[in-house]
PDB file of N, CA and C in Angstrom:
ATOM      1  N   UNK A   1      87.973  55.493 -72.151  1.00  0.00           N
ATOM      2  CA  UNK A   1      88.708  54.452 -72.842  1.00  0.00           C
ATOM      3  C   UNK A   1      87.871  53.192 -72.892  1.00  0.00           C
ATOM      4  N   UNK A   2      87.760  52.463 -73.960  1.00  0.00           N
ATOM      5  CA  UNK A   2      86.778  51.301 -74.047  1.00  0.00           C
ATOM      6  C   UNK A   2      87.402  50.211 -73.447  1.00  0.00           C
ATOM      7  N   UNK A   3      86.430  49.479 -73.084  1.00  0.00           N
ATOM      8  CA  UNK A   3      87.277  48.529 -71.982  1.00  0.00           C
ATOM      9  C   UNK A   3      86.822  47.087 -73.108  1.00  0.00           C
ATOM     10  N   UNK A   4      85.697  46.748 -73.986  1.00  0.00           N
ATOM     11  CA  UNK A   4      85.186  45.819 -73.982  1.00  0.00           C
ATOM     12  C   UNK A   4      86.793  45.709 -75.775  1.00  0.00           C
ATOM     13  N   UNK A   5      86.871  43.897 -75.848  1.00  0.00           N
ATOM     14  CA  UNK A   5      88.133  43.640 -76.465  1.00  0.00           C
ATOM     15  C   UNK A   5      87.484  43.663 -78.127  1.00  0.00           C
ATOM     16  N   UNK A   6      88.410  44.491 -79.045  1.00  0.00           N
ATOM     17  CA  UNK A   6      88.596  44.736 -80.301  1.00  0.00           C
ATOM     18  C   UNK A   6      87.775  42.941 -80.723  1.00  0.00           C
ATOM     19  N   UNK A   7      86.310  44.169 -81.842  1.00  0.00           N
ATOM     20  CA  UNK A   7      86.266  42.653 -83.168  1.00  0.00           C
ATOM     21  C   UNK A   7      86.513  42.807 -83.894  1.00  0.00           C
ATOM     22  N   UNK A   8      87.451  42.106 -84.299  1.00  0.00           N
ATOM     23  CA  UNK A   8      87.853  42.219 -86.061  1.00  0.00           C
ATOM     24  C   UNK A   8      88.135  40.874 -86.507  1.00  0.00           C
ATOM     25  N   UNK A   9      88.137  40.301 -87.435  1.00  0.00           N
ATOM     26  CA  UNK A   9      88.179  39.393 -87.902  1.00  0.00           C
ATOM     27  C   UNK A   9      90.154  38.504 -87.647  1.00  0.00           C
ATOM     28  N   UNK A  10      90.443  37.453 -87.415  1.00  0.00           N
ATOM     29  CA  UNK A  10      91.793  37.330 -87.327  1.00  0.00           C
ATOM     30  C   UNK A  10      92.613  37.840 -88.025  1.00  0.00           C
ATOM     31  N   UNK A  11      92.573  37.775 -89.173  1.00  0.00           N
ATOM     32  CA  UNK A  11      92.694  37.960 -90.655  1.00  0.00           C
ATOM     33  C   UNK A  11      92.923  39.876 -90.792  1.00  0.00           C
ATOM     34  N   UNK A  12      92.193  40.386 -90.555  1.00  0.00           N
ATOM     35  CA  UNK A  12      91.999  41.375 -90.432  1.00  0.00           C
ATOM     36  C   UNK A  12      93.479  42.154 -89.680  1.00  0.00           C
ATOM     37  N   UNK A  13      93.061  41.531 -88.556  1.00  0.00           N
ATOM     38  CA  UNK A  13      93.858  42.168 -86.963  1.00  0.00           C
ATOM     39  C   UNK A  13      95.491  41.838 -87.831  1.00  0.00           C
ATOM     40  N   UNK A  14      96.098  40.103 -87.760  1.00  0.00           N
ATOM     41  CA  UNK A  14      97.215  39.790 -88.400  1.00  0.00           C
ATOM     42  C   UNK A  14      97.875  40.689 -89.263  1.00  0.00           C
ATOM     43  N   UNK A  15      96.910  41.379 -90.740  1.00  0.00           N
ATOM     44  CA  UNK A  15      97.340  42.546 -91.878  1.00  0.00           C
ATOM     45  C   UNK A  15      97.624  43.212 -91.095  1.00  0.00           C
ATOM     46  N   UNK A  16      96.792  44.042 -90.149  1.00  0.00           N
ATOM     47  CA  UNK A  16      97.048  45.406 -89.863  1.00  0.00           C
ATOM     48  C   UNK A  16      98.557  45.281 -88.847  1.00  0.00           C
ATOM     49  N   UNK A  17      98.555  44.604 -88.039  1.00  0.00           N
ATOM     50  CA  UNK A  17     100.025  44.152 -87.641  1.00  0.00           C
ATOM     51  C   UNK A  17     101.151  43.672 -88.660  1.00  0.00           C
ATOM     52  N   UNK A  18     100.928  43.599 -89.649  1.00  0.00           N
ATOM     53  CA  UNK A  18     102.357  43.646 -90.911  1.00  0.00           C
ATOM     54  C   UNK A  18     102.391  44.830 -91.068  1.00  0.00           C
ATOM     55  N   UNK A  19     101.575  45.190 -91.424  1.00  0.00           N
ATOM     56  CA  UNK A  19     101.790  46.814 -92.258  1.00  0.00           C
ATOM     57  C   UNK A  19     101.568  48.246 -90.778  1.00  0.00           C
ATOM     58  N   UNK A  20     101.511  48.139 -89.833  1.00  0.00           N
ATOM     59  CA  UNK A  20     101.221  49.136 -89.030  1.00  0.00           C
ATOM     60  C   UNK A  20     102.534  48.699 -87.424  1.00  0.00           C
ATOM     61  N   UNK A  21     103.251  49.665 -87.140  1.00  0.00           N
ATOM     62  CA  UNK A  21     104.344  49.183 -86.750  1.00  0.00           C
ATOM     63  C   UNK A  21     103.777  49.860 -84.753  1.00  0.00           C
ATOM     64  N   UNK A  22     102.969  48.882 -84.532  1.00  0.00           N
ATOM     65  CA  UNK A  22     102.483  48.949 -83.468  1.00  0.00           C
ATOM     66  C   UNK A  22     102.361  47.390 -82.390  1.00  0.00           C
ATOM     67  N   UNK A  23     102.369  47.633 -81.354  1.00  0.00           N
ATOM     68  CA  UNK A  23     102.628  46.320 -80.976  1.00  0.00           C
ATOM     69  C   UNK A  23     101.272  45.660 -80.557  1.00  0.00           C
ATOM     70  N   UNK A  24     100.733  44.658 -79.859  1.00  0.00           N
ATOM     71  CA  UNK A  24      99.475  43.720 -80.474  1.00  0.00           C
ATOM     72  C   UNK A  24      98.355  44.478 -79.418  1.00  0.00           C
ATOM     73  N   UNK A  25      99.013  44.728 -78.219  1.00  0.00           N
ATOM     74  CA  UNK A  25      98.143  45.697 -77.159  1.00  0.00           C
ATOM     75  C   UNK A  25      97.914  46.711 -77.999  1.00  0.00           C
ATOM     76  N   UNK A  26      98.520  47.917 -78.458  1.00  0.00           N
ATOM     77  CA  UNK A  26      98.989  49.024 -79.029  1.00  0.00           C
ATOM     78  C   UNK A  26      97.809  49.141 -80.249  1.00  0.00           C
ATOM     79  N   UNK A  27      97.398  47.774 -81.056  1.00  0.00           N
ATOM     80  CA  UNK A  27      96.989  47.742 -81.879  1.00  0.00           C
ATOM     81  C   UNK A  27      95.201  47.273 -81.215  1.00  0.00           C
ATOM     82  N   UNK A  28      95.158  46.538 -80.484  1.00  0.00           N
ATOM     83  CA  UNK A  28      93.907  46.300 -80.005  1.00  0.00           C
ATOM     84  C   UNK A  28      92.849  47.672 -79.227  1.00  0.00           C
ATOM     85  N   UNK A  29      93.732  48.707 -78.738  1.00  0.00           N
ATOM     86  CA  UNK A  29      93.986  49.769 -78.247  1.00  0.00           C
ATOM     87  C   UNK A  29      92.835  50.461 -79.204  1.00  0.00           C
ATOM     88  N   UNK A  30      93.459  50.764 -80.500  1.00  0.00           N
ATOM     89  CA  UNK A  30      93.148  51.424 -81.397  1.00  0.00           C
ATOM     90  C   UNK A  30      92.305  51.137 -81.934  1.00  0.00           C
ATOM     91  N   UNK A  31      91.852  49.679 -82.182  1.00  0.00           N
ATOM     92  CA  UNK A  31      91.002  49.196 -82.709  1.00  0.00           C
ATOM     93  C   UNK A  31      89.363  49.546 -81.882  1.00  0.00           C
ATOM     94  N   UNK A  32      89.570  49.203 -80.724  1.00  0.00           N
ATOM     95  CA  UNK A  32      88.820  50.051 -79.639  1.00  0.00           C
ATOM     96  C   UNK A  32      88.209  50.792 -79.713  1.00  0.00           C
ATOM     97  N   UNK A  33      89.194  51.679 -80.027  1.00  0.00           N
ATOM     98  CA  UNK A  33      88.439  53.649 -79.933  1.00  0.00           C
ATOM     99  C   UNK A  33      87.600  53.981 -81.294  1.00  0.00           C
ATOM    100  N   UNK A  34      88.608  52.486 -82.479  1.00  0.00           N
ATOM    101  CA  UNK A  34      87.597  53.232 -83.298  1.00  0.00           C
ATOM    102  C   UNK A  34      86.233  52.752 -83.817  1.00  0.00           C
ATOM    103  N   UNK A  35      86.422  51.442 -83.297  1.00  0.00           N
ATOM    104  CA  UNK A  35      84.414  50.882 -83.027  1.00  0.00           C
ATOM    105  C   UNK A  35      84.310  51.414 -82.119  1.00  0.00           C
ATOM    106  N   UNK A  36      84.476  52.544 -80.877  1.00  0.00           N
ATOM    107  CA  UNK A  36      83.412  53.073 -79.980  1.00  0.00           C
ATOM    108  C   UNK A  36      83.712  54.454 -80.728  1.00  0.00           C
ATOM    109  N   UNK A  37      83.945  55.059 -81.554  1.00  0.00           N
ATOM    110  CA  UNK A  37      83.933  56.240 -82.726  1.00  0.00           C
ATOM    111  C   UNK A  37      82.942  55.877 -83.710  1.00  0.00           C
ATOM    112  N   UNK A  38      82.918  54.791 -84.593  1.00  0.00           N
ATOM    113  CA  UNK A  38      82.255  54.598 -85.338  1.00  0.00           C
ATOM    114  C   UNK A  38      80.691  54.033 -85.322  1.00  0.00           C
ATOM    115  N   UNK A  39      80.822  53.871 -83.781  1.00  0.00           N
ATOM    116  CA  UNK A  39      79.060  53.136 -83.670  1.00  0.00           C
ATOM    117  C   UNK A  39      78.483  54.458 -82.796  1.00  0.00           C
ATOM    118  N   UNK A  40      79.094  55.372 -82.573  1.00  0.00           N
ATOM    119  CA  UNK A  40      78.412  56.766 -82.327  1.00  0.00           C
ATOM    120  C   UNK A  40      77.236  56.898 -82.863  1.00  0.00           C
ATOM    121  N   UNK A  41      75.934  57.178 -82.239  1.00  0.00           N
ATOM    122  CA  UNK A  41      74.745  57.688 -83.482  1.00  0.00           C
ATOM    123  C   UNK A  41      74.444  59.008 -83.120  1.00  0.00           C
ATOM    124  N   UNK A  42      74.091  59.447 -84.407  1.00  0.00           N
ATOM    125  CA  UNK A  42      74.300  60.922 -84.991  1.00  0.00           C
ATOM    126  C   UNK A  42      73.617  61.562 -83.373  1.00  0.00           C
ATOM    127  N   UNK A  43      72.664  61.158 -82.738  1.00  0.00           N
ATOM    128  CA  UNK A  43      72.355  61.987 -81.416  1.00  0.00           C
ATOM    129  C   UNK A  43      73.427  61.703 -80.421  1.00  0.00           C
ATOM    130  N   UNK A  44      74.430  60.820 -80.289  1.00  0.00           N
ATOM    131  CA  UNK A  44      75.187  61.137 -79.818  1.00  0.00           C
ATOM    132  C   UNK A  44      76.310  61.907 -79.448  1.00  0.00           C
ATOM    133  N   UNK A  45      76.627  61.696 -80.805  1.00  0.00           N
ATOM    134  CA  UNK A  45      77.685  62.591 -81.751  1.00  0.00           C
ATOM    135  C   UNK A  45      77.173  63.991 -81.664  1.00  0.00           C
ATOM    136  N   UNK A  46      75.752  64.349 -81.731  1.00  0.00           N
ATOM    137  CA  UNK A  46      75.418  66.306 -81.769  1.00  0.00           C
ATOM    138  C   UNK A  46      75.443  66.394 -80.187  1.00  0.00           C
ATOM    139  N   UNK A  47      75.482  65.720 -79.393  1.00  0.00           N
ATOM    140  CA  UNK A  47      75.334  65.831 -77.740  1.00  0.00           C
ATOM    141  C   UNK A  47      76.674  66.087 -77.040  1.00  0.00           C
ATOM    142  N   UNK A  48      77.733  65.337 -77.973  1.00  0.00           N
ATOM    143  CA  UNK A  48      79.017  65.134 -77.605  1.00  0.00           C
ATOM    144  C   UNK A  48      79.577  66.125 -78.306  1.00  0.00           C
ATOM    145  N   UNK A  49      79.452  66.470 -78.876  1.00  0.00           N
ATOM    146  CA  UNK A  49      79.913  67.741 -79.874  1.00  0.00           C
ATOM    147  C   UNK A  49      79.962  68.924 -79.572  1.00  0.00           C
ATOM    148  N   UNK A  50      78.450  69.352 -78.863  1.00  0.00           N
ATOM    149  CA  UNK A  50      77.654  70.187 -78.529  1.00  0.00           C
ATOM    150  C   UNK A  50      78.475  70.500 -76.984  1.00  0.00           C
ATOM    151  N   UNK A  51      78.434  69.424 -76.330  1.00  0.00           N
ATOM    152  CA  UNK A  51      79.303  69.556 -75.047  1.00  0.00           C
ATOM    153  C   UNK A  51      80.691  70.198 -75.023  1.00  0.00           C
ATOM    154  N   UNK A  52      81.554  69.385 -76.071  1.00  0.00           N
ATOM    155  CA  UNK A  52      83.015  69.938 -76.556  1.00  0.00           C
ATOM    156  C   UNK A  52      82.896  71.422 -76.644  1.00  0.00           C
ATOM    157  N   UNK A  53      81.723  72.084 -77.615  1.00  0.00           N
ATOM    158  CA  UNK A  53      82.178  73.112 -78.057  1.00  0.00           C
ATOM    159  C   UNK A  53      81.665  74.215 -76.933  1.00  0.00           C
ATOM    160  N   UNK A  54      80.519  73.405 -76.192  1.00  0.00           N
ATOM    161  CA  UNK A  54      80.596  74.052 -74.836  1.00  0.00           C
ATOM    162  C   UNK A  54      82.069  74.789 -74.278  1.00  0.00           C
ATOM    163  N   UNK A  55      82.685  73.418 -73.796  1.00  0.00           N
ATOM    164  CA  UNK A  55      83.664  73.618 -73.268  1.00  0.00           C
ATOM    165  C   UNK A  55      84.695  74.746 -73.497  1.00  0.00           C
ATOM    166  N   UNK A  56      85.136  74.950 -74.490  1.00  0.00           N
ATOM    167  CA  UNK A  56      85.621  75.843 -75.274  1.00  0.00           C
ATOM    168  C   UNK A  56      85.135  76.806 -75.538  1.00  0.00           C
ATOM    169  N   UNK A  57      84.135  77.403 -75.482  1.00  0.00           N
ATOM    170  CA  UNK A  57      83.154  78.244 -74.905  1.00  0.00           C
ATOM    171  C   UNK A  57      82.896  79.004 -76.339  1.00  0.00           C
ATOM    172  N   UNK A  58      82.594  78.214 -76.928  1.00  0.00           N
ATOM    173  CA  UNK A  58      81.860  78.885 -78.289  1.00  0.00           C
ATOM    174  C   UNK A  58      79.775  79.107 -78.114  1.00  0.00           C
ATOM    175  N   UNK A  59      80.040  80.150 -78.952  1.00  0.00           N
ATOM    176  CA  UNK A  59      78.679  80.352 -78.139  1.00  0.00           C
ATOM    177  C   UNK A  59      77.558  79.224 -78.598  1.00  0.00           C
ATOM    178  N   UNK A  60      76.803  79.081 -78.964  1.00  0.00           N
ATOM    179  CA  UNK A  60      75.608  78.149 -79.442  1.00  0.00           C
ATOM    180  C   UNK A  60      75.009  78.446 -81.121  1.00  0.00           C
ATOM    181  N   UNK A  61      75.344  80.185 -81.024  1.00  0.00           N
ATOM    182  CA  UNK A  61      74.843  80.101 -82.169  1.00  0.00           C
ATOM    183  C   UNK A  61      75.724  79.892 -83.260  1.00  0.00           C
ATOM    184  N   UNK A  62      77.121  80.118 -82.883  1.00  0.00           N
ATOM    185  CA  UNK A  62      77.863  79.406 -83.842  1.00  0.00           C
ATOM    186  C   UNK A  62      77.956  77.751 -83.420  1.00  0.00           C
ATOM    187  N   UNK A  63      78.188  77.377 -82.771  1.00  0.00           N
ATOM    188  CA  UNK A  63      77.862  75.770 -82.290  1.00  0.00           C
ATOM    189  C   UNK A  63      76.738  75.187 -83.310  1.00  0.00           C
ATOM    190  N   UNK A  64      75.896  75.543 -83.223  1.00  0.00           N
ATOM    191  CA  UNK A  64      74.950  74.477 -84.146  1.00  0.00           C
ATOM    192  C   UNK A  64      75.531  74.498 -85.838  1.00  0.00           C
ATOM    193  N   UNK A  65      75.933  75.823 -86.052  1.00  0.00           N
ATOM    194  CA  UNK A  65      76.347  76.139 -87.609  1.00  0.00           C
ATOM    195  C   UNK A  65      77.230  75.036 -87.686  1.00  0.00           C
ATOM    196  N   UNK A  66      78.518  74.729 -86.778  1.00  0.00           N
ATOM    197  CA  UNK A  66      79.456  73.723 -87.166  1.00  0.00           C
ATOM    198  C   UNK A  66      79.493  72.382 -87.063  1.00  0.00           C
ATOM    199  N   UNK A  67      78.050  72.034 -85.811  1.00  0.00           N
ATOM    200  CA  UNK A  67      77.902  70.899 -85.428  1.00  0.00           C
ATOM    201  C   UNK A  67      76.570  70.255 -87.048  1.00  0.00           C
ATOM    202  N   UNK A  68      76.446  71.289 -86.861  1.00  0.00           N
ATOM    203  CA  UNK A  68      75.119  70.825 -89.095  1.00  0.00           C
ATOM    204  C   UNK A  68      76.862  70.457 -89.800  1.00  0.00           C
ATOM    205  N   UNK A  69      77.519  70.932 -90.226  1.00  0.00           N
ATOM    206  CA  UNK A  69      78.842  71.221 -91.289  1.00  0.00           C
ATOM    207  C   UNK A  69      79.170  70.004 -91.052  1.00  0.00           C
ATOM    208  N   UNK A  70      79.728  69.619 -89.428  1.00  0.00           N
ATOM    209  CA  UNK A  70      80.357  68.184 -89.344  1.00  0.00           C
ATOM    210  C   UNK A  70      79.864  66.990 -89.827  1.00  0.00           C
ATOM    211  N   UNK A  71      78.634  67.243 -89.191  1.00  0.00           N
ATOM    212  CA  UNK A  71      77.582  65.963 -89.485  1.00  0.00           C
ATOM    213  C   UNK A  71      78.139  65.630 -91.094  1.00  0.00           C
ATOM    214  N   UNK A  72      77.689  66.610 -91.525  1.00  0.00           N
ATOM    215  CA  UNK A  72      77.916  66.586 -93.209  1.00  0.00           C
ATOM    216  C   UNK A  72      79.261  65.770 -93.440  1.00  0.00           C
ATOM    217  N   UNK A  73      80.195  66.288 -92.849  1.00  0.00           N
ATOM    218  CA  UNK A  73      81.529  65.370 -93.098  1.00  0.00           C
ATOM    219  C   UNK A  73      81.435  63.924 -92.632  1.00  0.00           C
ATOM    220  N   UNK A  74      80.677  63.474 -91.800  1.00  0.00           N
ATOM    221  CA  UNK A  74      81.155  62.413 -91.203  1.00  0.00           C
ATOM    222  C   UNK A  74      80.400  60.690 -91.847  1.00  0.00           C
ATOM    223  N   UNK A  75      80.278  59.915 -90.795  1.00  0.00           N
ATOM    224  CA  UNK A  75      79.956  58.824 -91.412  1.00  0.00           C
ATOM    225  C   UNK A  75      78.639  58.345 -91.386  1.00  0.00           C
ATOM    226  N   UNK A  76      77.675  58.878 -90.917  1.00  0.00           N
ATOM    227  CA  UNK A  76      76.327  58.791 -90.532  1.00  0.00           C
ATOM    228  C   UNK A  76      75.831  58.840 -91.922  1.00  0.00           C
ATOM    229  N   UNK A  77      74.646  57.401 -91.906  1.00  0.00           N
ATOM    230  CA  UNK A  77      73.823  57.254 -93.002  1.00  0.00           C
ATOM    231  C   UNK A  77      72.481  58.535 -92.475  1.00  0.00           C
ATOM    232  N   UNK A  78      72.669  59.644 -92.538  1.00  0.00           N
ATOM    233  CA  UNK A  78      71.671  60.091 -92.626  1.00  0.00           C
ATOM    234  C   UNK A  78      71.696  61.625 -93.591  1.00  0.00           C
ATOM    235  N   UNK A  79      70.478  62.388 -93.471  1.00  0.00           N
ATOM    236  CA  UNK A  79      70.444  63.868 -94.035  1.00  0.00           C
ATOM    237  C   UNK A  79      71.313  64.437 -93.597  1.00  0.00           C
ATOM    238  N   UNK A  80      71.873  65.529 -93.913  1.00  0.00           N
ATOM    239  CA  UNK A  80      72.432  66.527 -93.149  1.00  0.00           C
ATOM    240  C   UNK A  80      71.726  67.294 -92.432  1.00  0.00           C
ATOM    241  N   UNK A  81      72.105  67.544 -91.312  1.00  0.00           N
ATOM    242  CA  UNK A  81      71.514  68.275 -90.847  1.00  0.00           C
ATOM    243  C   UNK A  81      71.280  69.905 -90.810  1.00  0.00           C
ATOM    244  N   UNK A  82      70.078  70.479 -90.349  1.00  0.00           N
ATOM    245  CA  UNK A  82      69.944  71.954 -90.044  1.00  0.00           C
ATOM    246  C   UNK A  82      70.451  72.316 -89.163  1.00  0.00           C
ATOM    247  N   UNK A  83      70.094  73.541 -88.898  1.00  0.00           N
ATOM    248  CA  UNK A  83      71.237  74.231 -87.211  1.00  0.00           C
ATOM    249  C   UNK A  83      69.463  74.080 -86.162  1.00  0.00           C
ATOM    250  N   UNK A  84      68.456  74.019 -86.914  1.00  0.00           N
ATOM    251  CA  UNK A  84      67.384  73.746 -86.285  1.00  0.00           C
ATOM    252  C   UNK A  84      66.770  72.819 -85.569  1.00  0.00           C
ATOM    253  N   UNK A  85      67.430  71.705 -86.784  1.00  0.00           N
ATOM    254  CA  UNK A  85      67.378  70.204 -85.793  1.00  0.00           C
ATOM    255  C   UNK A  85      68.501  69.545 -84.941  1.00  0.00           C
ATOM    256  N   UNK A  86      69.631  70.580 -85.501  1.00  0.00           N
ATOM    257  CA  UNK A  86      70.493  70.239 -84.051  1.00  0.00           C
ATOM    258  C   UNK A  86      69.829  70.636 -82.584  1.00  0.00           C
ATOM    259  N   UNK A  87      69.531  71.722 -82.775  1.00  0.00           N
ATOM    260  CA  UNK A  87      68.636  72.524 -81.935  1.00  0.00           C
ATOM    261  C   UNK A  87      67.733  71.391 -80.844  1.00  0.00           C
ATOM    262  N   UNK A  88      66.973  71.056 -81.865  1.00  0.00           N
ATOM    263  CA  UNK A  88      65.732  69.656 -81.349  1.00  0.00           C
ATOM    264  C   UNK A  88      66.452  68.675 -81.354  1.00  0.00           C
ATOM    265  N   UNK A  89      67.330  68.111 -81.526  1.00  0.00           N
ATOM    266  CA  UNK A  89      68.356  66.880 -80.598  1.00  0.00           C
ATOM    267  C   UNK A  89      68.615  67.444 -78.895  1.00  0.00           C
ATOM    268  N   UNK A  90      69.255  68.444 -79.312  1.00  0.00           N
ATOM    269  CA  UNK A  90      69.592  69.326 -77.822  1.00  0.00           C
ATOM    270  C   UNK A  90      68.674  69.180 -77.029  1.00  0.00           C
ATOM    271  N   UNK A  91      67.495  69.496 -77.136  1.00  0.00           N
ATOM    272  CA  UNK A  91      66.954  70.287 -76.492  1.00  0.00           C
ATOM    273  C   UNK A  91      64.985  69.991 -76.648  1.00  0.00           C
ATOM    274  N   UNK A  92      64.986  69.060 -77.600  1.00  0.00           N
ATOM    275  CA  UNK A  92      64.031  68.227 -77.206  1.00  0.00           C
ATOM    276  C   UNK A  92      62.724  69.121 -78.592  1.00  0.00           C
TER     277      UNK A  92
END
């Protein structure tokens, strides 16, 4: 859980409290998780990913196939990736 306090502009924070029926903790909360979501970089994100799908015990060689697919979905200014260079994030 991120400890350091939501930036958003006043302006910003105020809207999202009209229109989002959450209370001002509730809302700072959220704001939180999703600048420490969104400043993820892509080697983080294949490390953290990679771990998850550990967990769940998918094997690796499907692991890289979905951890390339996501990338593709997500918000990272970069290429998409291969299942090869997930590989070389991993694993050097």
């Amino acid at each position: 859980m991120p400890t350091a306090p939501p930036s958003v502009s006043p302006d910003f924070r105020a809207y999202l409290l009209e229109i989002v029926d959450v209370t001002e903790r509730q809302l700072d909360k959220v704001i939180a998780h999703l600048q420490d979501h969104w400043s993820e970089t892509l080697e983080e994100f294949v490390v953290r990913r990679h771990r998850d799908l550990q967990r769940r015990g998918v094997p690796n060689r499907l692991a890289y196939g979905l951890i390339a697919d996501e990338v593709r979905s997500r918000r990272f200014q970069a290429k998409p990736l291969s299942e090869r260079q997930v590989r070389r994030i991993l694993y050097g």
